[in-house]
N, C-alpha and C. Protein backbone atom coordinates (compact mmCIF):
# COMPACT_ATOMS: atom_id res chain seq x y z
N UNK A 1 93.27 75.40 90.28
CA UNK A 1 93.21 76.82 90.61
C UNK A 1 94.20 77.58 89.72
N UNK A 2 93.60 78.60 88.93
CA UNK A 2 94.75 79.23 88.41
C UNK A 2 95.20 80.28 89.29
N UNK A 3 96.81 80.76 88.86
CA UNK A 3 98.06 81.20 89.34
C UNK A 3 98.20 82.23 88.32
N UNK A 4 97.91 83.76 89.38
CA UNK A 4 98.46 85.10 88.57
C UNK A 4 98.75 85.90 88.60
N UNK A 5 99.80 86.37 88.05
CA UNK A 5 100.92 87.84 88.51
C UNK A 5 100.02 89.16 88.21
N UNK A 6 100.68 89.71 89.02
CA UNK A 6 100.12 91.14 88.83
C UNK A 6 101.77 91.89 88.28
N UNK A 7 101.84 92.83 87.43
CA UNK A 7 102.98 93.47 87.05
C UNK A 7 102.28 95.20 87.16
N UNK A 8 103.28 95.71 87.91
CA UNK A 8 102.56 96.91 88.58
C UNK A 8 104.43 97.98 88.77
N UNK A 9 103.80 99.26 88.58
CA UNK A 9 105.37 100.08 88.38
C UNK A 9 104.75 100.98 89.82
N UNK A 10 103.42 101.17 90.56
CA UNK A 10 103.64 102.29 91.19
C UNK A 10 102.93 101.51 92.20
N UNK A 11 102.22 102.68 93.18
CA UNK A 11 101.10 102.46 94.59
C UNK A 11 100.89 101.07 94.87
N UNK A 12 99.92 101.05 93.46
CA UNK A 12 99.46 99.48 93.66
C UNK A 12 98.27 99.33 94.02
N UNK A 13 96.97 100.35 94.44
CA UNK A 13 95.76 100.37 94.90
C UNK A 13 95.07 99.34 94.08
N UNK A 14 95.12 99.46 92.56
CA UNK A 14 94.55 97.92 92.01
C UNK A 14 94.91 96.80 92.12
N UNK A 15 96.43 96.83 92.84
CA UNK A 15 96.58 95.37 92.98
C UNK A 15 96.25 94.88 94.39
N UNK A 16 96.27 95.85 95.04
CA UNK A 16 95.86 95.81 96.33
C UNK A 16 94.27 95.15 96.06
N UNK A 17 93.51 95.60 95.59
CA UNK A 17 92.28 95.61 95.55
C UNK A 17 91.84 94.12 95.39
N UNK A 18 92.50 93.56 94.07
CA UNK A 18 93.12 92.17 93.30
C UNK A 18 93.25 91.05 94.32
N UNK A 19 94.25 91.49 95.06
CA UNK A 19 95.11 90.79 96.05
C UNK A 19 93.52 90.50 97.33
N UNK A 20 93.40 91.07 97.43
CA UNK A 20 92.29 91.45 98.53
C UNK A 20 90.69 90.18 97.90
N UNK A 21 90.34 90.50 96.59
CA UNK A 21 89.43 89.97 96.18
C UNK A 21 89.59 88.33 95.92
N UNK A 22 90.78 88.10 95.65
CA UNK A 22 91.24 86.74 95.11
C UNK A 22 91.57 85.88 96.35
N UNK A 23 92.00 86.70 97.84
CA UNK A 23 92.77 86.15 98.88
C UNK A 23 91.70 84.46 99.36
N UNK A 24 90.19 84.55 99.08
CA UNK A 24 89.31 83.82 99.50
C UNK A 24 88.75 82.96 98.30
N UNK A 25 89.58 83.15 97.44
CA UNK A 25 88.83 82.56 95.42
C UNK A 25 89.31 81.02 95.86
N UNK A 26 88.09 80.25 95.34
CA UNK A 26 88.74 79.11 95.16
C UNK A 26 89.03 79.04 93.17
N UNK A 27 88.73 79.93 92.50
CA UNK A 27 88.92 80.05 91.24
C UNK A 27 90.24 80.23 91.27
N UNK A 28 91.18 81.01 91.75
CA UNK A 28 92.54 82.08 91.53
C UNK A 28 93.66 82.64 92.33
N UNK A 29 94.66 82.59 92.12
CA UNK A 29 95.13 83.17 93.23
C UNK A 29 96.24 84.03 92.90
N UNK A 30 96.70 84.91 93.66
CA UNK A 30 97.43 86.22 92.94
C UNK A 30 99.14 84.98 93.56
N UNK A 31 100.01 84.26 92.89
CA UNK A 31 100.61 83.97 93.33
C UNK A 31 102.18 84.80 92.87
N UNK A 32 102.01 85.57 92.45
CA UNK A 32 103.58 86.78 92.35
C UNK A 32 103.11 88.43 91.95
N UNK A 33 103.45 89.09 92.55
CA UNK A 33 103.91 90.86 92.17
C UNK A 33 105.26 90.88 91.71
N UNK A 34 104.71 91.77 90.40
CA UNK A 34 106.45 91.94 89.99
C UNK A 34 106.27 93.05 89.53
N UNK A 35 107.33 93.97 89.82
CA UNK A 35 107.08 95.55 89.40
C UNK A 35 108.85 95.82 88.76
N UNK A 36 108.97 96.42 88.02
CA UNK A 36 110.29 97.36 87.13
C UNK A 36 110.57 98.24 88.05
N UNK A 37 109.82 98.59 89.33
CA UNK A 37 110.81 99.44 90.30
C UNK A 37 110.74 99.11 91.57
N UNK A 38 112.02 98.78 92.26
CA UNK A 38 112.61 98.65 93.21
C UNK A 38 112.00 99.11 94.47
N UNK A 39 111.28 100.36 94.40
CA UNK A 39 111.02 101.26 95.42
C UNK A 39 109.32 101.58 95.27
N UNK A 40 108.56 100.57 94.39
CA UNK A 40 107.27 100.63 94.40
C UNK A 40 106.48 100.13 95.61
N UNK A 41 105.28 101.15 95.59
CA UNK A 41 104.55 100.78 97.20
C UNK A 41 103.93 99.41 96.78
N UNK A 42 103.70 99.11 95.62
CA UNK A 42 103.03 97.62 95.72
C UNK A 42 103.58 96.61 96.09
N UNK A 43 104.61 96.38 96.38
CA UNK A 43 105.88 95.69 97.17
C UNK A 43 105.33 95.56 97.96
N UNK A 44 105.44 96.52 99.10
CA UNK A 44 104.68 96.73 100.03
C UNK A 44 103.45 96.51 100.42
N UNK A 45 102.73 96.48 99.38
CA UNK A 45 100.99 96.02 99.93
C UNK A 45 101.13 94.35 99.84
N UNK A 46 101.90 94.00 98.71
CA UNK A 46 102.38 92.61 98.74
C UNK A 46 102.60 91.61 99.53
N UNK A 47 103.68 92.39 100.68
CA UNK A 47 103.50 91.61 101.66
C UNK A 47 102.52 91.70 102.30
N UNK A 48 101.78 92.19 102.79
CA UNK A 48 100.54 92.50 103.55
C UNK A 48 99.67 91.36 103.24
N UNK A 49 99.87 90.95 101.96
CA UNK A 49 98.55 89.43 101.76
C UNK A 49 99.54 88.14 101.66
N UNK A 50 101.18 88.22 101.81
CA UNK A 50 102.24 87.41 101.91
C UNK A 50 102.04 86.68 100.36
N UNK A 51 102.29 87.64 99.38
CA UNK A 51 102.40 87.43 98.10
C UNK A 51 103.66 87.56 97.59
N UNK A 52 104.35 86.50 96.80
CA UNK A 52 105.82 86.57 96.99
C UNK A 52 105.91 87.86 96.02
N UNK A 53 106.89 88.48 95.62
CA UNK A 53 107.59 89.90 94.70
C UNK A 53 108.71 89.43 94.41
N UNK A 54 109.04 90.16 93.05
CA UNK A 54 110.32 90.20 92.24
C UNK A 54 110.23 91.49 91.70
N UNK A 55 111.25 91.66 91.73
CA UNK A 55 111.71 93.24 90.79
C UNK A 55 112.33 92.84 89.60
N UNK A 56 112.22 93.67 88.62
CA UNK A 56 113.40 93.42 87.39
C UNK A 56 113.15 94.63 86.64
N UNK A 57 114.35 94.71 85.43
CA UNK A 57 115.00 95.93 84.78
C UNK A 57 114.42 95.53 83.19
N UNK A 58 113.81 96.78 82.72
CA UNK A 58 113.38 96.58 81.42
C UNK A 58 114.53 95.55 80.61
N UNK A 59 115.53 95.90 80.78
CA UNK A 59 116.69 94.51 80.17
C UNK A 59 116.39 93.63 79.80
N UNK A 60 115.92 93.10 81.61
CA UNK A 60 115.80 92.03 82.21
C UNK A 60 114.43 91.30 81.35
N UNK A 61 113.39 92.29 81.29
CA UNK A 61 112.57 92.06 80.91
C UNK A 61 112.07 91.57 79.77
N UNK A 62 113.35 92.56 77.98
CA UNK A 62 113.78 92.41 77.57
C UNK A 62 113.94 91.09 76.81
N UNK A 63 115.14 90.80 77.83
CA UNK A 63 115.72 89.48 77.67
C UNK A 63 115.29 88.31 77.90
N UNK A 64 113.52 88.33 78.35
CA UNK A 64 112.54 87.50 78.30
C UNK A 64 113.05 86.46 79.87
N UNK A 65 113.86 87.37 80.93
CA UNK A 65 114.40 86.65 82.29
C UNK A 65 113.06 86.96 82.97
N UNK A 66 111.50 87.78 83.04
CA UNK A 66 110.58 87.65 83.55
C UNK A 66 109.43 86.61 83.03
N UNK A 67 109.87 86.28 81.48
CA UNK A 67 108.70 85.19 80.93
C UNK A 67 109.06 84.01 81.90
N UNK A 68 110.63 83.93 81.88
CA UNK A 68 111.15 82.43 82.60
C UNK A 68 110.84 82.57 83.87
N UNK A 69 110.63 83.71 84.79
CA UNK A 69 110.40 83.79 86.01
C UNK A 69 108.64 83.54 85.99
N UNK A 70 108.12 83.71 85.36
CA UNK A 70 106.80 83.52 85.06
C UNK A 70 106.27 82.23 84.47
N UNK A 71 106.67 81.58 83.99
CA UNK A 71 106.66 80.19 83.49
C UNK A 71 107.13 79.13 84.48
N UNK A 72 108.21 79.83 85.32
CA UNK A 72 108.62 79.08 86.47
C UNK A 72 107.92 78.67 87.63
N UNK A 73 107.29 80.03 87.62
CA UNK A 73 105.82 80.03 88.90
C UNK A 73 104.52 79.79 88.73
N UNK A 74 104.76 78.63 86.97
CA UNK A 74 103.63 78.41 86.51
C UNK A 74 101.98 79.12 86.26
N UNK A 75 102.66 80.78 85.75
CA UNK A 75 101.43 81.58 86.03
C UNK A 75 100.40 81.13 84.57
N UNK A 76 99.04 81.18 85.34
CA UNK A 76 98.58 81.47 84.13
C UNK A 76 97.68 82.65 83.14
N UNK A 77 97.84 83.07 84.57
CA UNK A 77 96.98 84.42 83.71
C UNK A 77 97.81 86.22 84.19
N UNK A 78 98.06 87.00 83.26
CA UNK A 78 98.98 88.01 83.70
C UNK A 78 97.98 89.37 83.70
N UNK A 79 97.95 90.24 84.99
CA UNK A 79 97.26 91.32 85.29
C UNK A 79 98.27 92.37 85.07
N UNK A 80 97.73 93.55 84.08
CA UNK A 80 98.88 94.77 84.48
C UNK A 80 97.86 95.91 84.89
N UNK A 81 98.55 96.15 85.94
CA UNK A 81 97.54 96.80 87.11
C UNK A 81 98.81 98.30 87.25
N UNK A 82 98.26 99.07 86.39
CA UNK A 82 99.50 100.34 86.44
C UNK A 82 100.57 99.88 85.93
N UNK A 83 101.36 99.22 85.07
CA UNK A 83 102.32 98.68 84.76
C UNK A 83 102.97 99.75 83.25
N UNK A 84 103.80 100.43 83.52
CA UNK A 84 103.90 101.55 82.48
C UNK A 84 105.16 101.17 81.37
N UNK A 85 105.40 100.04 81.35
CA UNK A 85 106.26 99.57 80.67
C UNK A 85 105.63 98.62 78.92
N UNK A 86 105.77 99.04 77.99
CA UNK A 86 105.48 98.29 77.05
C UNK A 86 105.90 96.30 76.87
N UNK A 87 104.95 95.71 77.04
CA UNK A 87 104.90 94.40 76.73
C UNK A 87 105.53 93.70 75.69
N UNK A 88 106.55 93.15 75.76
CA UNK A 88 107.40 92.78 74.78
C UNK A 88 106.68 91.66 74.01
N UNK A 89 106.60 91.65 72.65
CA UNK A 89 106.20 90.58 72.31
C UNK A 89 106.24 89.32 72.13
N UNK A 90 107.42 88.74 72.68
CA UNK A 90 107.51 87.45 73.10
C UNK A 90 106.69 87.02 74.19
N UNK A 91 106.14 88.34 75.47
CA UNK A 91 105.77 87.99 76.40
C UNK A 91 104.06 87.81 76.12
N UNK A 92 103.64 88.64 75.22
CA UNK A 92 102.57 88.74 74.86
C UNK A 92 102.11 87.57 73.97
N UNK A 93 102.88 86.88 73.70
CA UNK A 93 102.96 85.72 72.63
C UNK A 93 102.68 84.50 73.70
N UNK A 94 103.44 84.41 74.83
CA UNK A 94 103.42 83.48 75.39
C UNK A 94 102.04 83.28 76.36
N UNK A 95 101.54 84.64 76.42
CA UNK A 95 99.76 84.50 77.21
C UNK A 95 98.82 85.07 76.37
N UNK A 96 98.72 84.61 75.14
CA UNK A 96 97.43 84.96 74.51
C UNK A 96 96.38 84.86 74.98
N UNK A 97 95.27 85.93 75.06
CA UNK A 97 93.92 85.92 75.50
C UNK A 97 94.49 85.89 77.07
N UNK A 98 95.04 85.61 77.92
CA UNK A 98 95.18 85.40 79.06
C UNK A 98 96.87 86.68 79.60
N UNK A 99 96.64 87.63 79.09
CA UNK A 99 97.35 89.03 80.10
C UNK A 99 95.71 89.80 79.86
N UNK A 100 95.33 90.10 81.04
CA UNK A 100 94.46 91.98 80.97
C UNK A 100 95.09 93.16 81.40
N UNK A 101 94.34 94.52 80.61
CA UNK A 101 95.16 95.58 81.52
C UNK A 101 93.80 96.50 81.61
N UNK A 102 93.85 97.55 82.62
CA UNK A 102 93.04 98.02 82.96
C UNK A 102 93.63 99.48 82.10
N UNK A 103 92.86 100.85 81.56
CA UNK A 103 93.28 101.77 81.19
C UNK A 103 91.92 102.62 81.75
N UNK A 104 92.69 103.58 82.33
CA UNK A 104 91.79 104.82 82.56
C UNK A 104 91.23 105.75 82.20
N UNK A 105 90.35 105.24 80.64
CA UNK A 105 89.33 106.50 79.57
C UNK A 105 88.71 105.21 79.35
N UNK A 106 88.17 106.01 78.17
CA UNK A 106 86.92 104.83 77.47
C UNK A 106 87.77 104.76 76.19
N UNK A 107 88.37 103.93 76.16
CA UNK A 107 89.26 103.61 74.69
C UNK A 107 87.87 103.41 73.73
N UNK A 108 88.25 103.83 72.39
CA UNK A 108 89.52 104.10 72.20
C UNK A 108 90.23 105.47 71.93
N UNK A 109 89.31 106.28 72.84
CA UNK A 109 89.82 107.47 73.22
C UNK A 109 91.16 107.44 74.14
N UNK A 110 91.88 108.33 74.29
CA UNK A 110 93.02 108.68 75.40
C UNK A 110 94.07 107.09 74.82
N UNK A 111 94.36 106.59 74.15
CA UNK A 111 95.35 105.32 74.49
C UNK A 111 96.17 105.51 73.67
N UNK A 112 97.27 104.88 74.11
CA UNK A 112 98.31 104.55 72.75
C UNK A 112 99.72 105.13 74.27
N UNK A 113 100.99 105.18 73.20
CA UNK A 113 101.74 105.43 74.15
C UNK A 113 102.26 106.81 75.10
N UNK A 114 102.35 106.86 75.89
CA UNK A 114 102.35 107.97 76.97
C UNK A 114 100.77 108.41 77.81
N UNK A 115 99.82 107.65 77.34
CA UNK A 115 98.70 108.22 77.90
C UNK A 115 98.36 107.19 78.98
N UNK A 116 98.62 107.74 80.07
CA UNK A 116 98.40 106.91 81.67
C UNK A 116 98.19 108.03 82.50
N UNK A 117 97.51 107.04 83.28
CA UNK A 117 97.61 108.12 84.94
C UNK A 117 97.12 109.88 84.40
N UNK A 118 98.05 110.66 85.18
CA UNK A 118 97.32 111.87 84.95
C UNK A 118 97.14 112.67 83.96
N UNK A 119 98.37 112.35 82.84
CA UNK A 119 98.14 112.56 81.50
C UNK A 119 96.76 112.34 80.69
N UNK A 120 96.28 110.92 80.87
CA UNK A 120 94.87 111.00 80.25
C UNK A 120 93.65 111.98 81.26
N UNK A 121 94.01 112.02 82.26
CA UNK A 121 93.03 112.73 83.03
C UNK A 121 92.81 114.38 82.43
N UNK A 122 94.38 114.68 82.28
CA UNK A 122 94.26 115.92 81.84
C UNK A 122 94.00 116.19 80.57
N UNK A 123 94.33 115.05 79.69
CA UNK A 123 93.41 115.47 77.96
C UNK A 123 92.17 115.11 78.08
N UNK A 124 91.51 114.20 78.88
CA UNK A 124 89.91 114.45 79.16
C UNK A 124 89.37 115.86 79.65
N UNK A 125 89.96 116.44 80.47
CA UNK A 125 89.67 117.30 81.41
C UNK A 125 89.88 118.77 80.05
N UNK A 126 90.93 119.13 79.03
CA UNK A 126 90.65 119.34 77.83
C UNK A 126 89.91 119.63 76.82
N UNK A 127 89.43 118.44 77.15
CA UNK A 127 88.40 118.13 75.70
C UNK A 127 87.33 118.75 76.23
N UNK A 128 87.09 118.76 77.29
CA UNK A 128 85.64 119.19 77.80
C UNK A 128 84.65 118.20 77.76
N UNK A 129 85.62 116.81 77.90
CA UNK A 129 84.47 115.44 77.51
C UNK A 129 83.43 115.53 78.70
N UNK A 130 81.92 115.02 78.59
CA UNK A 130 81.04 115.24 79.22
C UNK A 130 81.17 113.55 80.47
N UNK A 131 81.86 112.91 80.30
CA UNK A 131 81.91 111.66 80.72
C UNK A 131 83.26 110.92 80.28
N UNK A 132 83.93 109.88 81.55
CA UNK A 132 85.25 109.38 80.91
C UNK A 132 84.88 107.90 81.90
N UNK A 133 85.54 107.24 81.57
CA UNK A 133 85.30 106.13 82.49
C UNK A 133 86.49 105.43 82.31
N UNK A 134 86.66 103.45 82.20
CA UNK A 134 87.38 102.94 81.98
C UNK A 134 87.45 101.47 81.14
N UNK A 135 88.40 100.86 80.86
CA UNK A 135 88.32 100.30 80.10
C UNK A 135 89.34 98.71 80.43
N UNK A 136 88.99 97.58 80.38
CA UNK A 136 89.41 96.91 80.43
C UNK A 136 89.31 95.70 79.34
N UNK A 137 90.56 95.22 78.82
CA UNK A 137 91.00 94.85 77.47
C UNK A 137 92.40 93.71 77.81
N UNK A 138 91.66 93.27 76.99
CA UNK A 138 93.12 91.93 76.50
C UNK A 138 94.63 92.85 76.10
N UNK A 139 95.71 91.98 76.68
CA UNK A 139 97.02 92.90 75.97
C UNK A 139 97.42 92.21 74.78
N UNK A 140 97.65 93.15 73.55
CA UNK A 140 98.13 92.60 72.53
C UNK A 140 99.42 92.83 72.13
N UNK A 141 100.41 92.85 71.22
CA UNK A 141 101.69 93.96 70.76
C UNK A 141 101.78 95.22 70.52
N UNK A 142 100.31 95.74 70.67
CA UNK A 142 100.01 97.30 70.33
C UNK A 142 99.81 98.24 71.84
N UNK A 143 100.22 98.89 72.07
CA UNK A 143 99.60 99.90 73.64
C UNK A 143 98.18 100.24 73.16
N UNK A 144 97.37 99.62 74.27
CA UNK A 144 95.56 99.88 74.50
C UNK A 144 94.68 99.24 73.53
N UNK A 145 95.74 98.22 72.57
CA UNK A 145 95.04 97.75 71.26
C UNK A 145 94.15 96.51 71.51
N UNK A 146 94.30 95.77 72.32
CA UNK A 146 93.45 94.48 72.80
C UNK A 146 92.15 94.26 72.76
N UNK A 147 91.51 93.31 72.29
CA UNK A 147 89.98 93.14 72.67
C UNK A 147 89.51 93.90 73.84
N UNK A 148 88.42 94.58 73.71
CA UNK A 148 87.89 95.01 74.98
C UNK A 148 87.27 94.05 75.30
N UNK A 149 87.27 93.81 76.61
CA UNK A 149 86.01 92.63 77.60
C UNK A 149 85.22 93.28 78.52
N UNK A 150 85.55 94.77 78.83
CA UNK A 150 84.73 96.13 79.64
C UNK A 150 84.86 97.31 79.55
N UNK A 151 83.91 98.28 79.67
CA UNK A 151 83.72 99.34 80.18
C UNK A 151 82.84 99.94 80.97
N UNK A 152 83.24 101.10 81.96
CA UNK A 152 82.02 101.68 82.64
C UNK A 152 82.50 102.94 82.69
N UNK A 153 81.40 103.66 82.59
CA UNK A 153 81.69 105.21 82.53
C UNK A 153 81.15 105.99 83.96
N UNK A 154 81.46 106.97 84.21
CA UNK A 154 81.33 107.84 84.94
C UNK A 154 81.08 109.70 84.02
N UNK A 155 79.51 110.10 84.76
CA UNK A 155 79.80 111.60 84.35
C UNK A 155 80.70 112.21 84.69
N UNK A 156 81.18 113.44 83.92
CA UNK A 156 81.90 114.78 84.09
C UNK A 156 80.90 115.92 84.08
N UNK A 157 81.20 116.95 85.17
CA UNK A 157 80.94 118.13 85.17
C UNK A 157 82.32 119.20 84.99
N UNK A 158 81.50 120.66 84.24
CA UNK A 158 82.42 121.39 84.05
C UNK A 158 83.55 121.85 85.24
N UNK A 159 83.05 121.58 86.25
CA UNK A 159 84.14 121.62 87.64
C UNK A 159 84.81 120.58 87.82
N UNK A 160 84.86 119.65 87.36
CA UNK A 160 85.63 118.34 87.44
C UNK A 160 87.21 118.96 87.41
N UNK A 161 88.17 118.36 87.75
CA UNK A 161 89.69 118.76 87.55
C UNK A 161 89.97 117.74 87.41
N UNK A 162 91.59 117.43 86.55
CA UNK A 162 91.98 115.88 86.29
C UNK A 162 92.50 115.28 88.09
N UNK A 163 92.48 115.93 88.88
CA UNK A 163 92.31 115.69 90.66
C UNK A 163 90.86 114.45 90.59
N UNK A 164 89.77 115.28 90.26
CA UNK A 164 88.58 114.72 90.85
C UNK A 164 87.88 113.63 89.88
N UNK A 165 89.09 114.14 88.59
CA UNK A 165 88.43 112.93 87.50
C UNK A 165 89.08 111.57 87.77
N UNK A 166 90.67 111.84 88.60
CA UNK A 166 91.37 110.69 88.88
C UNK A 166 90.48 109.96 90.17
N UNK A 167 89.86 111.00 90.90
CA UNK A 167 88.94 109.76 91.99
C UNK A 167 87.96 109.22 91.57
N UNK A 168 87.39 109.81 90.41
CA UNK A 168 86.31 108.99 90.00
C UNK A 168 86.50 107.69 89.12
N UNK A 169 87.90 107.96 88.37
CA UNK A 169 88.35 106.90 87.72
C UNK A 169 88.69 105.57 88.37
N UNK A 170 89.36 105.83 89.43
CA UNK A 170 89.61 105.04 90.54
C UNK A 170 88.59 104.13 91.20
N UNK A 171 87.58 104.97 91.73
CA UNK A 171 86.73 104.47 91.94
C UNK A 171 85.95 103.08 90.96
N UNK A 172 85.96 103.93 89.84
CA UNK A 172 85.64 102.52 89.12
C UNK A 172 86.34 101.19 89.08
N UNK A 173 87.36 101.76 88.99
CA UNK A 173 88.58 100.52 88.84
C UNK A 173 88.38 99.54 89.87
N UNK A 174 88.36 100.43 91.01
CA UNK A 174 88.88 99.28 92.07
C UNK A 174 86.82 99.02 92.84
N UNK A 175 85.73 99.14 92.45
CA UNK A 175 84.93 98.60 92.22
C UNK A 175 84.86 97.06 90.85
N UNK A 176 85.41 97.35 89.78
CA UNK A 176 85.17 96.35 88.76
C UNK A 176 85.91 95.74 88.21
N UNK A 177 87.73 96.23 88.57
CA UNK A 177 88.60 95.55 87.59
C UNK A 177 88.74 93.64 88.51
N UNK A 178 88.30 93.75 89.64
CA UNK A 178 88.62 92.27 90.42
C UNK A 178 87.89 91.48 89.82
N UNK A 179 85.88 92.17 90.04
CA UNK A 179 85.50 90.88 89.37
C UNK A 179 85.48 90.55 88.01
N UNK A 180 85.79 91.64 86.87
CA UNK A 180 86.29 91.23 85.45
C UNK A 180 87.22 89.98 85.64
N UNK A 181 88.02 90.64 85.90
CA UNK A 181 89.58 89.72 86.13
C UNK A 181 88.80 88.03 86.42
N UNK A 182 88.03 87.98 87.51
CA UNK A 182 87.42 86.57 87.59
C UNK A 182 86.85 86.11 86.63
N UNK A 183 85.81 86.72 86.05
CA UNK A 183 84.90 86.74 85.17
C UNK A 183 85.37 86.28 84.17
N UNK A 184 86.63 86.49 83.47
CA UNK A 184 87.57 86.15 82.24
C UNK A 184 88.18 84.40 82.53
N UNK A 185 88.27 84.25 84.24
CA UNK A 185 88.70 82.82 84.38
C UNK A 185 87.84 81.86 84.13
């Protein structure tokens, strides 16, 4: 059975989702949450499926003390589910083909660094794009640069707000990023 972290900075609704889909896998199992902040609700949803958590400090991270915490718990496959921190490349070195991240446009529109969460909502919402969806991709040393392995789109109407584009984005996510995630095992 493979063993896999989720690395998450906020809520956590995708890992929640994750956590939820995998709880019955005989393929997988979410065996650590680890988030860069202390005071993230995914902590919290964490315990709820009694998934162990660690916190740590970009430093920390850095200093490659989460590869060893990750190697320790014998993971093998790494999910970043909201995780707003750039991937160091040692860490990215050490799970080739095996970290995914989910991004909220249709790359390779909206990506690169600073474009997350409501920021991309609101340069879609901008553009006057007729449709935005999402995108799920291998992590490489680049922000949003990874093989893609999915996308699904959703229309936009001119009343859309980056509010109603974030529920629709959502929606997708936490419909398709679980069974990708399997799908790749």
């Amino acid at each position: 059975m493979k063993r896999l972290a989720i690395l998450a900075s906020g809520s956590g609704s995708n890992a929640e989702k994750i956590m939820e889909h995998f709880q019955s896998s005989d393929k997988a199992k979410i065996a650590l949450v680890a988030s860069n902040k202390a005071d993230a609700f995914v902590l919290e949803r964490a315990k709820k499926f009694e998934v162990p958590t660690i916190t740590f400090t970009r430093k920390e991270m850095d200093a490659g003390d989460l590869l060893e915490k990750l190697k320790a718990e014998k993971i093998d496959w790494v999910i970043l589910a909201g995780f707003l921190l750039k991937i160091p490349v040692e860490l990215t070195r050490a799970f080739p083909d095996k970290m995914v991240n989910i991004h909220p446009a249709l790359l390779p529109k909206y990506g690169g660094k600073g474009m997350y969460g409501s920021f991309v909502h609101e340069a879609v919402k901008a553009a006057g794009d007729t449709e935005t969806g999402i995108t799920i991709h291998l992590v490489n040393e680049n922000y949003d640069e990874g093989r893609i392995v999915f996308q699904a789109s959703v229309p936009l109407s001119e009343s859309d707000t980056p509010d109603s584009i974030a529920e629709k984005v959502h929606a997708l996510e936490h419909a398709h990023f679980p069974e990708v995630i399997e799908g790749l095992m």
